[in-house]
N, C-alpha and C. Protein backbone atom coordinates (compact mmCIF):
# COMPACT_ATOMS: atom_id res chain seq x y z
N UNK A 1 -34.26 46.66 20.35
CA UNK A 1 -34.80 45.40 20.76
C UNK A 1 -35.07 45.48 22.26
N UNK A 2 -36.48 45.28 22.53
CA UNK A 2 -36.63 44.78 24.12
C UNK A 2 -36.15 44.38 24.52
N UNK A 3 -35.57 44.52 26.10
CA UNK A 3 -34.60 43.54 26.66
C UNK A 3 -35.25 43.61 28.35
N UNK A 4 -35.67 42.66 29.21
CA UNK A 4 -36.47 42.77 30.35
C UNK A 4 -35.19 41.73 31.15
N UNK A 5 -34.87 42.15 32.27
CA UNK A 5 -34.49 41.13 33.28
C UNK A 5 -34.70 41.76 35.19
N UNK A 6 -34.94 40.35 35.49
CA UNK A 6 -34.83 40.34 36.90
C UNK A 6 -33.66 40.59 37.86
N UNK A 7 -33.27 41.02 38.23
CA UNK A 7 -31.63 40.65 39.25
C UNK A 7 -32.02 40.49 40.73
N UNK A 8 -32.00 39.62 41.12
CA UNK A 8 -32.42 39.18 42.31
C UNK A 8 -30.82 39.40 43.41
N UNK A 9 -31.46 40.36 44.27
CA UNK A 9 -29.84 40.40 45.03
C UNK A 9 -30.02 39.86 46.72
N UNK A 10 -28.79 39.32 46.85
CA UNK A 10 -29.19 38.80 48.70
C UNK A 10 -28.88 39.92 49.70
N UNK A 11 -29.59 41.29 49.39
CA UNK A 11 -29.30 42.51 50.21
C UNK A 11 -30.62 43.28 50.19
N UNK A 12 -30.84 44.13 51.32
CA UNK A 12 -32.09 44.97 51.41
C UNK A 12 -31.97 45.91 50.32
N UNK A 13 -33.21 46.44 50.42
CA UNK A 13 -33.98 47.41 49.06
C UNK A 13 -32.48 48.69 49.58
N UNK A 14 -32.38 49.36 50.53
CA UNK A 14 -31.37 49.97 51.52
C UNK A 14 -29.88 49.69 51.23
N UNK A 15 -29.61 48.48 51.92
CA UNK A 15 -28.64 47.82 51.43
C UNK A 15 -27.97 47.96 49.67
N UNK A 16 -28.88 47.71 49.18
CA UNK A 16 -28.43 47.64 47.84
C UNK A 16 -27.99 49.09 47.00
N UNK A 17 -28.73 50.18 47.61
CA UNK A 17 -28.61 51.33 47.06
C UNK A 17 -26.89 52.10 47.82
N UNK A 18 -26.68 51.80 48.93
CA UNK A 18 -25.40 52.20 49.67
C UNK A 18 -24.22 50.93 48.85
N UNK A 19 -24.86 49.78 48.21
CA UNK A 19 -24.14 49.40 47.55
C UNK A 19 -23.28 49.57 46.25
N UNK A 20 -24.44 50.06 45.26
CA UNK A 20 -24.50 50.45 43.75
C UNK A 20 -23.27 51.52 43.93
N UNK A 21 -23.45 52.59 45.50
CA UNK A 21 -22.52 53.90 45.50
C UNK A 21 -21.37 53.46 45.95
N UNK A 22 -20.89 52.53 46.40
CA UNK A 22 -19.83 52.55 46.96
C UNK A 22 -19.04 51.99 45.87
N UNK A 23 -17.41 52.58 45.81
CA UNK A 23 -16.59 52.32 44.84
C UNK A 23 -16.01 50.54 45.06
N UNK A 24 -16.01 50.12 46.31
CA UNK A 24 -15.78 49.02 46.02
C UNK A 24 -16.46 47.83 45.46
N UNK A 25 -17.61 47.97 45.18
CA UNK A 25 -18.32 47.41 44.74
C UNK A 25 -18.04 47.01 42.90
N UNK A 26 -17.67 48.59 42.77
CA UNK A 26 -16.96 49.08 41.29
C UNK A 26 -15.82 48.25 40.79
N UNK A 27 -14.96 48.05 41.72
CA UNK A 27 -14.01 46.93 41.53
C UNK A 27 -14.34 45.60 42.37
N UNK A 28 -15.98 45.09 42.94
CA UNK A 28 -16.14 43.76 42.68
C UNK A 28 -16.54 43.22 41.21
N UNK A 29 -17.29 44.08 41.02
CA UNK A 29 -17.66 44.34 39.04
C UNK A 29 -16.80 43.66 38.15
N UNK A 30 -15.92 44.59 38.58
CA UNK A 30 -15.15 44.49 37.67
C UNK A 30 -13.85 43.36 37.34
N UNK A 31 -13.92 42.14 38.71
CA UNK A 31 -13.20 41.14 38.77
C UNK A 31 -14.50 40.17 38.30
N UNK A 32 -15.80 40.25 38.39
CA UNK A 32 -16.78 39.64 38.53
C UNK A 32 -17.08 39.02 36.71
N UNK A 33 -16.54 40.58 35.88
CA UNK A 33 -16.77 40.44 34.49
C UNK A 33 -15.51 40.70 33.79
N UNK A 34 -14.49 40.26 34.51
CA UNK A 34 -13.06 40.10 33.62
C UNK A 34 -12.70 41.25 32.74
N UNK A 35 -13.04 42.21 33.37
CA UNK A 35 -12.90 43.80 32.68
C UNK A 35 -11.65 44.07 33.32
N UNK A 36 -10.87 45.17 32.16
CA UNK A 36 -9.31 45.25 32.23
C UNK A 36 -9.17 46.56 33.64
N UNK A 37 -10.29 47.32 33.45
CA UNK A 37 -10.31 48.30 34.01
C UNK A 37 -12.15 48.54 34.49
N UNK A 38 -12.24 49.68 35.67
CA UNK A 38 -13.59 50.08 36.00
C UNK A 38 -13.37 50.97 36.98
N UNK A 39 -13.73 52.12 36.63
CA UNK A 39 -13.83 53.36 37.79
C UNK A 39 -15.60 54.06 37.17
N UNK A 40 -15.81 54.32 38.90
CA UNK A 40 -17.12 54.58 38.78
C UNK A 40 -17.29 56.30 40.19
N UNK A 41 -17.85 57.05 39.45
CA UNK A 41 -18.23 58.38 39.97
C UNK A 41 -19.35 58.39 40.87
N UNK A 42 -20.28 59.37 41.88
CA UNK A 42 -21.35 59.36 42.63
C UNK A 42 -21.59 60.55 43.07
N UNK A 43 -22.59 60.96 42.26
CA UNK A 43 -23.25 62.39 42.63
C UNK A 43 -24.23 62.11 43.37
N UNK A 44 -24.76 63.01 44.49
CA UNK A 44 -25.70 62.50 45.31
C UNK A 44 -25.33 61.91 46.44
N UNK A 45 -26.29 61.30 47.53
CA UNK A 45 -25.96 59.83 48.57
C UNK A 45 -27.00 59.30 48.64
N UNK A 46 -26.85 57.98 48.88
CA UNK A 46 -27.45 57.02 48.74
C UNK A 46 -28.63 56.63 49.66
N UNK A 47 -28.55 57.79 50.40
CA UNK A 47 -29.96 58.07 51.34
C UNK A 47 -30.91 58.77 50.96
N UNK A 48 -30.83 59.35 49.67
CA UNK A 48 -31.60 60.03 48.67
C UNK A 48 -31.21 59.51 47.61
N UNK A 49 -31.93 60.39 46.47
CA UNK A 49 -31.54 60.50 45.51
C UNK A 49 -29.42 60.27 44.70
N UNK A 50 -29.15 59.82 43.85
CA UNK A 50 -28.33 59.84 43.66
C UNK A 50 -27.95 59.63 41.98
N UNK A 51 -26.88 59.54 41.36
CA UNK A 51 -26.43 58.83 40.42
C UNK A 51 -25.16 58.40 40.52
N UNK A 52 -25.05 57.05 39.69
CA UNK A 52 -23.76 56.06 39.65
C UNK A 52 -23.26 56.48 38.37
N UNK A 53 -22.16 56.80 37.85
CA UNK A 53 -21.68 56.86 36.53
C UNK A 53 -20.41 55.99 36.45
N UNK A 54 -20.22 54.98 35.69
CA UNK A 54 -19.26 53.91 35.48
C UNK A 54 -19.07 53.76 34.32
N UNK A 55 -17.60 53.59 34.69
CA UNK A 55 -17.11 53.01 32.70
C UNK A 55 -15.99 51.44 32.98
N UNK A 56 -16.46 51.04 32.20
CA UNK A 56 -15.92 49.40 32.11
C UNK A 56 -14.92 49.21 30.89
N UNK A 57 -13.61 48.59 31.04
CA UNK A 57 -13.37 48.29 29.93
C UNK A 57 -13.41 46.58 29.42
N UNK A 58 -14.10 46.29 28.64
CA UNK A 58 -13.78 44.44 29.07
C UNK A 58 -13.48 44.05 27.46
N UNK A 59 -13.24 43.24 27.52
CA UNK A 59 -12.73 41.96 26.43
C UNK A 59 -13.88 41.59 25.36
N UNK A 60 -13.37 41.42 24.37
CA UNK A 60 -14.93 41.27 23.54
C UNK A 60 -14.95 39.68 22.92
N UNK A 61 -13.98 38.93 23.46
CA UNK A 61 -14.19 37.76 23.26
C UNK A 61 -15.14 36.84 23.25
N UNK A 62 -15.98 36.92 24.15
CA UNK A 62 -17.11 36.19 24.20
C UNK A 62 -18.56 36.94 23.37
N UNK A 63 -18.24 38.37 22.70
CA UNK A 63 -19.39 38.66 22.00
C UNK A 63 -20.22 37.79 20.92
N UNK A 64 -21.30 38.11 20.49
CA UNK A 64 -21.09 37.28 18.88
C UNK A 64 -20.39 37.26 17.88
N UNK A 65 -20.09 36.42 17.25
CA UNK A 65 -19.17 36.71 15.65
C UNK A 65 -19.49 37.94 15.17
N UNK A 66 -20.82 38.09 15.17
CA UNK A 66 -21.60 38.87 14.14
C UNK A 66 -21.15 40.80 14.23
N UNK A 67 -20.80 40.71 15.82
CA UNK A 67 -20.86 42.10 16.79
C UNK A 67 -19.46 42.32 16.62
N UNK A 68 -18.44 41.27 16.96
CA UNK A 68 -17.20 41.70 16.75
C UNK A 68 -16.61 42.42 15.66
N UNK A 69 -16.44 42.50 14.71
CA UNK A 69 -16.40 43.47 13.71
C UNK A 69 -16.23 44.99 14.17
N UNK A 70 -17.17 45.22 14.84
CA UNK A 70 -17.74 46.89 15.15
C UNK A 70 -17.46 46.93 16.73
N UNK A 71 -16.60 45.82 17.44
CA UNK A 71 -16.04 46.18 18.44
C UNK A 71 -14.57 46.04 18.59
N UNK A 72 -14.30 45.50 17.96
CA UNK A 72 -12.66 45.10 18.24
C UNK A 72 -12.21 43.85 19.57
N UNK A 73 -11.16 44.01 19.80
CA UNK A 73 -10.90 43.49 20.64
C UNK A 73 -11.04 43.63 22.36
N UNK A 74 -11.38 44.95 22.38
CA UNK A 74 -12.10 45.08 23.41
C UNK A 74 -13.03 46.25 23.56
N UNK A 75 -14.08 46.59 24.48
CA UNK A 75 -14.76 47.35 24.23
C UNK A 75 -14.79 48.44 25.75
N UNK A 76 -15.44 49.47 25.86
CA UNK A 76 -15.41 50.73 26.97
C UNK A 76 -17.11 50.70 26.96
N UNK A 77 -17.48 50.16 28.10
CA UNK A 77 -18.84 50.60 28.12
C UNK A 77 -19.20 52.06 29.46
N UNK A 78 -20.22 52.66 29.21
CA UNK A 78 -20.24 53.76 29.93
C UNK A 78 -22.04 53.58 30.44
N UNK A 79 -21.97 53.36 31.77
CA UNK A 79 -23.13 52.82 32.03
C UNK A 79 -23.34 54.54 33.48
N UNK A 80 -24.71 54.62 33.11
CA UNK A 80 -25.17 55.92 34.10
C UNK A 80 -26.35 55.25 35.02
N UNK A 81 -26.37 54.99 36.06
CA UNK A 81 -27.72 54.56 37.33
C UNK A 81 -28.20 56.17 37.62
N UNK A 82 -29.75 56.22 37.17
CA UNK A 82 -29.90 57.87 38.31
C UNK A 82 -31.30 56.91 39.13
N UNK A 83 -30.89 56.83 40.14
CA UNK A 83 -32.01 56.31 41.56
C UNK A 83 -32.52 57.54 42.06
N UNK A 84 -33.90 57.51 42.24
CA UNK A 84 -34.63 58.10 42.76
C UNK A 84 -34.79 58.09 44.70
N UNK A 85 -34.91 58.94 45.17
CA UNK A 85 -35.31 59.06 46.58
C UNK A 85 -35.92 57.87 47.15
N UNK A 86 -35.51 56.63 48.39
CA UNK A 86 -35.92 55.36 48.40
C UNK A 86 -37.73 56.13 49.08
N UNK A 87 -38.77 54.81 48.26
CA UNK A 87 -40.09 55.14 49.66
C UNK A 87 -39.92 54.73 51.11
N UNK A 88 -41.17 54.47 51.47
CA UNK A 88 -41.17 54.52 52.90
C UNK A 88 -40.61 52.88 52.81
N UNK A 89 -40.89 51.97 52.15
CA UNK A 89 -40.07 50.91 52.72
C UNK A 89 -38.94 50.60 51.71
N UNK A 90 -38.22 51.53 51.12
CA UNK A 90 -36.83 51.42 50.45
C UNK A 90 -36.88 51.43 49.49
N UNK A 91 -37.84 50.65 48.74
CA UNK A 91 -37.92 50.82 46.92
C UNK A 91 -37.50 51.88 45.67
N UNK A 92 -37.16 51.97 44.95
CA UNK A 92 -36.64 52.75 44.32
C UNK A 92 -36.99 52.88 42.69
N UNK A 93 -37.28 54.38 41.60
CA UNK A 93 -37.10 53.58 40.90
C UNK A 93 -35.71 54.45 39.93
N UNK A 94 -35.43 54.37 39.31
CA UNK A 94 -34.68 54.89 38.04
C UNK A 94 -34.64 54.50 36.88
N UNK A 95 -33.23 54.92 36.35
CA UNK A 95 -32.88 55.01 34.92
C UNK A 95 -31.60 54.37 34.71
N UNK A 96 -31.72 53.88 33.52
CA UNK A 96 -30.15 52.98 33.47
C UNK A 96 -29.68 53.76 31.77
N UNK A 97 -28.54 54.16 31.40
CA UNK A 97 -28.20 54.39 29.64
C UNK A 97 -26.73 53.89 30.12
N UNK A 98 -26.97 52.90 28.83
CA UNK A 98 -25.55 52.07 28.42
C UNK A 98 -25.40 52.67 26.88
N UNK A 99 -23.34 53.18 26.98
CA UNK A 99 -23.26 53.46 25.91
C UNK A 99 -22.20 52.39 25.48
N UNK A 100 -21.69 51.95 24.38
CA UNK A 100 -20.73 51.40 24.22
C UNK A 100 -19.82 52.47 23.12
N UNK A 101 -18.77 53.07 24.04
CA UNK A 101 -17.75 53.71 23.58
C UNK A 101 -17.27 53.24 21.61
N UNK A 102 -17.52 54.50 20.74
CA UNK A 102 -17.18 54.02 19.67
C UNK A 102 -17.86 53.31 18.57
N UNK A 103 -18.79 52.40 19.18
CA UNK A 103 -19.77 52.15 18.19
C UNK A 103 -21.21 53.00 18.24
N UNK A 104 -22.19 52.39 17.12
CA UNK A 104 -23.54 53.25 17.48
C UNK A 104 -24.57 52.72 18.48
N UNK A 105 -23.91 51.60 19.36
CA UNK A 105 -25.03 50.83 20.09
C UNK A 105 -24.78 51.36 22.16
N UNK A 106 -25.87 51.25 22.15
CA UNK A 106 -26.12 51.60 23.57
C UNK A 106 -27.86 50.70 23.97
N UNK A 107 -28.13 51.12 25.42
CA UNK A 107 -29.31 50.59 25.52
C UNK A 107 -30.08 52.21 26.87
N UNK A 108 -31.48 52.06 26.76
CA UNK A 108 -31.66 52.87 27.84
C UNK A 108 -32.69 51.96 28.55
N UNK A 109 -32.79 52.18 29.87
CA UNK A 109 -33.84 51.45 30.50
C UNK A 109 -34.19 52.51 31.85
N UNK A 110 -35.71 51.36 31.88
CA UNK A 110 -36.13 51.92 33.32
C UNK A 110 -35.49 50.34 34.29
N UNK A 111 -35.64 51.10 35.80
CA UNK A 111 -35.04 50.37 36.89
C UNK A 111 -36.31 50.32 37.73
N UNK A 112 -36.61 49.38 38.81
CA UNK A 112 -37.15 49.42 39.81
C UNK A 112 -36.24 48.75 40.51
N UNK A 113 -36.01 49.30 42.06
CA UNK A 113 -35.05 48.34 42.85
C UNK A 113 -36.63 48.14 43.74
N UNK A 114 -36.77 46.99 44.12
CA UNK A 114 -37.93 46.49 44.95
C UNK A 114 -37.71 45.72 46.00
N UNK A 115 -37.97 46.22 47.34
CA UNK A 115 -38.20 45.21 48.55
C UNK A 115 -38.72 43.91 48.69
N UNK A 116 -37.69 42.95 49.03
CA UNK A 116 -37.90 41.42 49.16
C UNK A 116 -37.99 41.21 50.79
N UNK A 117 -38.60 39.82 51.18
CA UNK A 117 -38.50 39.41 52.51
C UNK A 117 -36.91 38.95 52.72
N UNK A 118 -36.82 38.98 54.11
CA UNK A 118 -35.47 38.29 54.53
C UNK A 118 -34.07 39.09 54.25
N UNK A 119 -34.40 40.48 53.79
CA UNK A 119 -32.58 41.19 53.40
C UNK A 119 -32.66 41.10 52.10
N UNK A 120 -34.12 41.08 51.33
CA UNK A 120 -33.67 40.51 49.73
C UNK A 120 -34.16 41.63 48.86
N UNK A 121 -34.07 41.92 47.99
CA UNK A 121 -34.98 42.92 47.14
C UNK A 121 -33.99 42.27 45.42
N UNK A 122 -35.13 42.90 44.51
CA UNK A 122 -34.58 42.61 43.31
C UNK A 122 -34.95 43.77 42.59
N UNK A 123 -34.17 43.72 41.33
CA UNK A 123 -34.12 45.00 40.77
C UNK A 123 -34.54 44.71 38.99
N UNK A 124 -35.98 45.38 38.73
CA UNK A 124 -36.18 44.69 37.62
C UNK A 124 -35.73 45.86 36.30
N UNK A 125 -35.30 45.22 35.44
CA UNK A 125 -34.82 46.00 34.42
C UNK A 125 -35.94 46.51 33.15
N UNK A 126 -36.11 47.40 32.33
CA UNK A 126 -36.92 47.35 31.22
C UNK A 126 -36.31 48.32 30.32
N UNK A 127 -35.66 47.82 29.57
CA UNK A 127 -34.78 48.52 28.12
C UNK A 127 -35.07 47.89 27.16
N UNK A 128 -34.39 49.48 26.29
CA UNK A 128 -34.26 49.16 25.03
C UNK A 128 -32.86 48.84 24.21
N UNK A 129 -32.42 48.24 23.54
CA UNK A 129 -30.71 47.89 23.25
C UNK A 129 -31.14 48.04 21.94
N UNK A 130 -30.44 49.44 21.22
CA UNK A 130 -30.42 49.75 20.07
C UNK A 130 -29.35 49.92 19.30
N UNK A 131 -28.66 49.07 18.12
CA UNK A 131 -27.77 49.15 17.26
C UNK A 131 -28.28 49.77 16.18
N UNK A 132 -27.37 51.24 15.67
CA UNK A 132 -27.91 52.35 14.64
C UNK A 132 -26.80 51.78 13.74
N UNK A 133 -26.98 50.28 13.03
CA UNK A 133 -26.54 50.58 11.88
C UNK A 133 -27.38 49.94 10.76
N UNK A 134 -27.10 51.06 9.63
CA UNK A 134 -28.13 50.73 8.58
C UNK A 134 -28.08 48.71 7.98
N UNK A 135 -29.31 48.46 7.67
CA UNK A 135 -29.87 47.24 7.27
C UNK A 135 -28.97 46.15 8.52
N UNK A 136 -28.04 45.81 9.34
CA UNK A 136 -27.66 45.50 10.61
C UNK A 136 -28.11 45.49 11.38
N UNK A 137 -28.56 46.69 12.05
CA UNK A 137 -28.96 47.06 13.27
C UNK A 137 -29.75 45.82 13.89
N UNK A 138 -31.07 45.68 13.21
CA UNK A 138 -31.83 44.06 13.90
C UNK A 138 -31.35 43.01 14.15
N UNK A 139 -30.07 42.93 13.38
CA UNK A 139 -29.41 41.49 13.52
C UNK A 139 -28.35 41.75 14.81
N UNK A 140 -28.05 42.83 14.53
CA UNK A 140 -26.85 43.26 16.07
C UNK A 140 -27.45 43.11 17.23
N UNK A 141 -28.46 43.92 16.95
CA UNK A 141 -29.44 43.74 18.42
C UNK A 141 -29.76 42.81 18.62
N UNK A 142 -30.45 41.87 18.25
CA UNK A 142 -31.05 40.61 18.22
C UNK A 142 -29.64 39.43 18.87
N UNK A 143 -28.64 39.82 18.52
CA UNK A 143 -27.03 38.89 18.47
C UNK A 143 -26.57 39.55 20.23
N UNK A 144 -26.78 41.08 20.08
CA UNK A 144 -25.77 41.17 21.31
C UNK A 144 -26.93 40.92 22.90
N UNK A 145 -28.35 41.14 22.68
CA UNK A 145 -29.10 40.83 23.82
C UNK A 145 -28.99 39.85 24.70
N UNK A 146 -28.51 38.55 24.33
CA UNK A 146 -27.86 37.65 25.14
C UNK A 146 -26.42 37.93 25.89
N UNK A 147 -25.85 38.62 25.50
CA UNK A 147 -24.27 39.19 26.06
C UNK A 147 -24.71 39.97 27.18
N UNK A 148 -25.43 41.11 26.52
CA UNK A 148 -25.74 42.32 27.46
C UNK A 148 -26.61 41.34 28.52
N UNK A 149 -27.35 40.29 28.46
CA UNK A 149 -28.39 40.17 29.51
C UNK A 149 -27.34 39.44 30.47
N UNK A 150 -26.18 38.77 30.42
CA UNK A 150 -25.04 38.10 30.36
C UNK A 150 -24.56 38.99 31.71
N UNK A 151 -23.90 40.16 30.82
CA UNK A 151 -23.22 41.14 31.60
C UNK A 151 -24.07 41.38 32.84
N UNK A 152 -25.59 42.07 32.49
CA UNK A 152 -26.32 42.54 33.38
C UNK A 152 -26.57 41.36 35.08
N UNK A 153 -26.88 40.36 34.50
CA UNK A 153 -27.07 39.29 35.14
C UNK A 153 -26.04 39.02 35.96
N UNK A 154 -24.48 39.12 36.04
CA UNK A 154 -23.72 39.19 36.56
C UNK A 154 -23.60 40.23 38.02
N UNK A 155 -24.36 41.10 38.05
CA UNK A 155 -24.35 41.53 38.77
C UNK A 155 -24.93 40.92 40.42
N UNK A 156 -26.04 39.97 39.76
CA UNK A 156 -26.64 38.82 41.06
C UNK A 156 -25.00 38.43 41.88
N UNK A 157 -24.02 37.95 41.11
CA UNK A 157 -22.67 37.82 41.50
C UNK A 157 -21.98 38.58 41.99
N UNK A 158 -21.76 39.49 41.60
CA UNK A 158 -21.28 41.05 42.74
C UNK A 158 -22.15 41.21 43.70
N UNK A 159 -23.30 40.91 43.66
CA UNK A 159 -23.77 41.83 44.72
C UNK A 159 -23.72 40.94 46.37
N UNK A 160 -23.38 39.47 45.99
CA UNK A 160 -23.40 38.74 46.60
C UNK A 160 -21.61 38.62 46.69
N UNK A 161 -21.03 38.91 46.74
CA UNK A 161 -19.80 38.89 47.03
C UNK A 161 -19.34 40.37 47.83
N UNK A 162 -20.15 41.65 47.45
CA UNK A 162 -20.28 42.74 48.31
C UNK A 162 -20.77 42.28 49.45
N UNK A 163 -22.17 41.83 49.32
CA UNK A 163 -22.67 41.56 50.72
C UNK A 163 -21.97 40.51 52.01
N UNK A 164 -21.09 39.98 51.38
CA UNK A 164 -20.32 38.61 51.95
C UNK A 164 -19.12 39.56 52.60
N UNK A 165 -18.48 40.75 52.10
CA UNK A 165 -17.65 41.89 53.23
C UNK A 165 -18.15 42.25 54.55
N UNK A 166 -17.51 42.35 55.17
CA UNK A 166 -18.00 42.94 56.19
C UNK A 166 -17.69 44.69 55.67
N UNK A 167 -18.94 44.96 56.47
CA UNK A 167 -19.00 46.61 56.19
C UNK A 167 -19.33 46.97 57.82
C-alpha cells in the first residue's frame, strides 16, 4: 500500500542531516514514541554521504485490532536511512526500509530531505508498506498505514525537541 508523507522539521536541510546521525537524537525518539528501548548505528558522516541504522522496540497497544494478532505485545522495528551526499544548498535524497522484526511486514521508501526558508527544510517520504500475508495482506496494510504514518509523523516532535538543545 502507498504511503506518502511530509515531515516538516524546524532545522536546516544541514542541520537535520548532523541530526538523523547523532545518537542523541536516537534516544529523543525514543521517549518521543514510548519505545522500551532504541539504539541506533552510523556509517559514514553527515557531511557526506552516510547511513542511520536503528532498531526500536515499542508497545503495540495502540496498533489496530486487526494487526495485533501477528504482533504481540510488543514489536522491534529495524529502520535503515542511507542519505546521499547534501547539494550545493543541502538537500538530500535517500532511502528509508522498515522491517518489523518477526512478522512479514516492512515498508521501503524513497526520502527527499529539502531546503526550507528560515532554518526549515522538510523531508518528504514515498513508500511502500507491504504485509506478505496470504488473502490479509490488503487488509493489514490498509489497517497499519495510519500507525506507521503515526510513528513517522512523530518525528516533526523529535526533531523539534533536538533542535531546542543546545549543541
Amino acid at each position: 500500500m502507498k504511503l506518502r508523507e511530509t515531515l516538516n522539521l524546524p532545522l536546516s536541510a544541514r542541520s537535520a542531516a548532523v541530526m538523523y546521525a547523532d545518537p542523541e537524537y536516537t534516544a529523543i525518539r525514543r521517549s518521543t514514541l514510548a519505545a522500551s528501548s532504541a539504539e541506533s548505528s552510523v556509517t559514514g558522516d553527515p557531511a557526506g554521504s552516510f547511513t542511520v541504522t536503528t532498531e526500536l522496540s515499542m508497545p503495540t497497544d495502540r496498533v489496530p485490532d486487526i494487526v495485533r494478532p501477528f504482533v504481540g505485545s510488543a514489536v522491534t522495528i529495524k529502520e535503515e536511512q542511507s542519505w546521499s551526499a547534501p547539494d550545493a544548498e543541502g538537500g538530500r535524497t535517500g532511502t528509508m526500509r522498515l522491517d518489523v522484526a518477526g512478522t512479514p511486514a516492512g515498508m521501503t521508501a524513497s526520502l527527499r530531505l529539502v531546503p526550507g526558508g528560515d532554518g526549515a527544510s522538510s523531508v518528504e517520504i514515498a513508500g511502500d508498506l507491504v504485509a506478505k500475508v496470504p488473502l490479509l495482506g490488503p487488509r493489514l496494510e490498509k489497517a497499519a498505514v495510519p500507525y506507521v504514518s503515526k510513528v513517522l509523523r512523530a518525528e516533526e516532535k523529535s526533531a523539534a525537541t533536538w533542535s531546542a538543545t543546545d549543541r
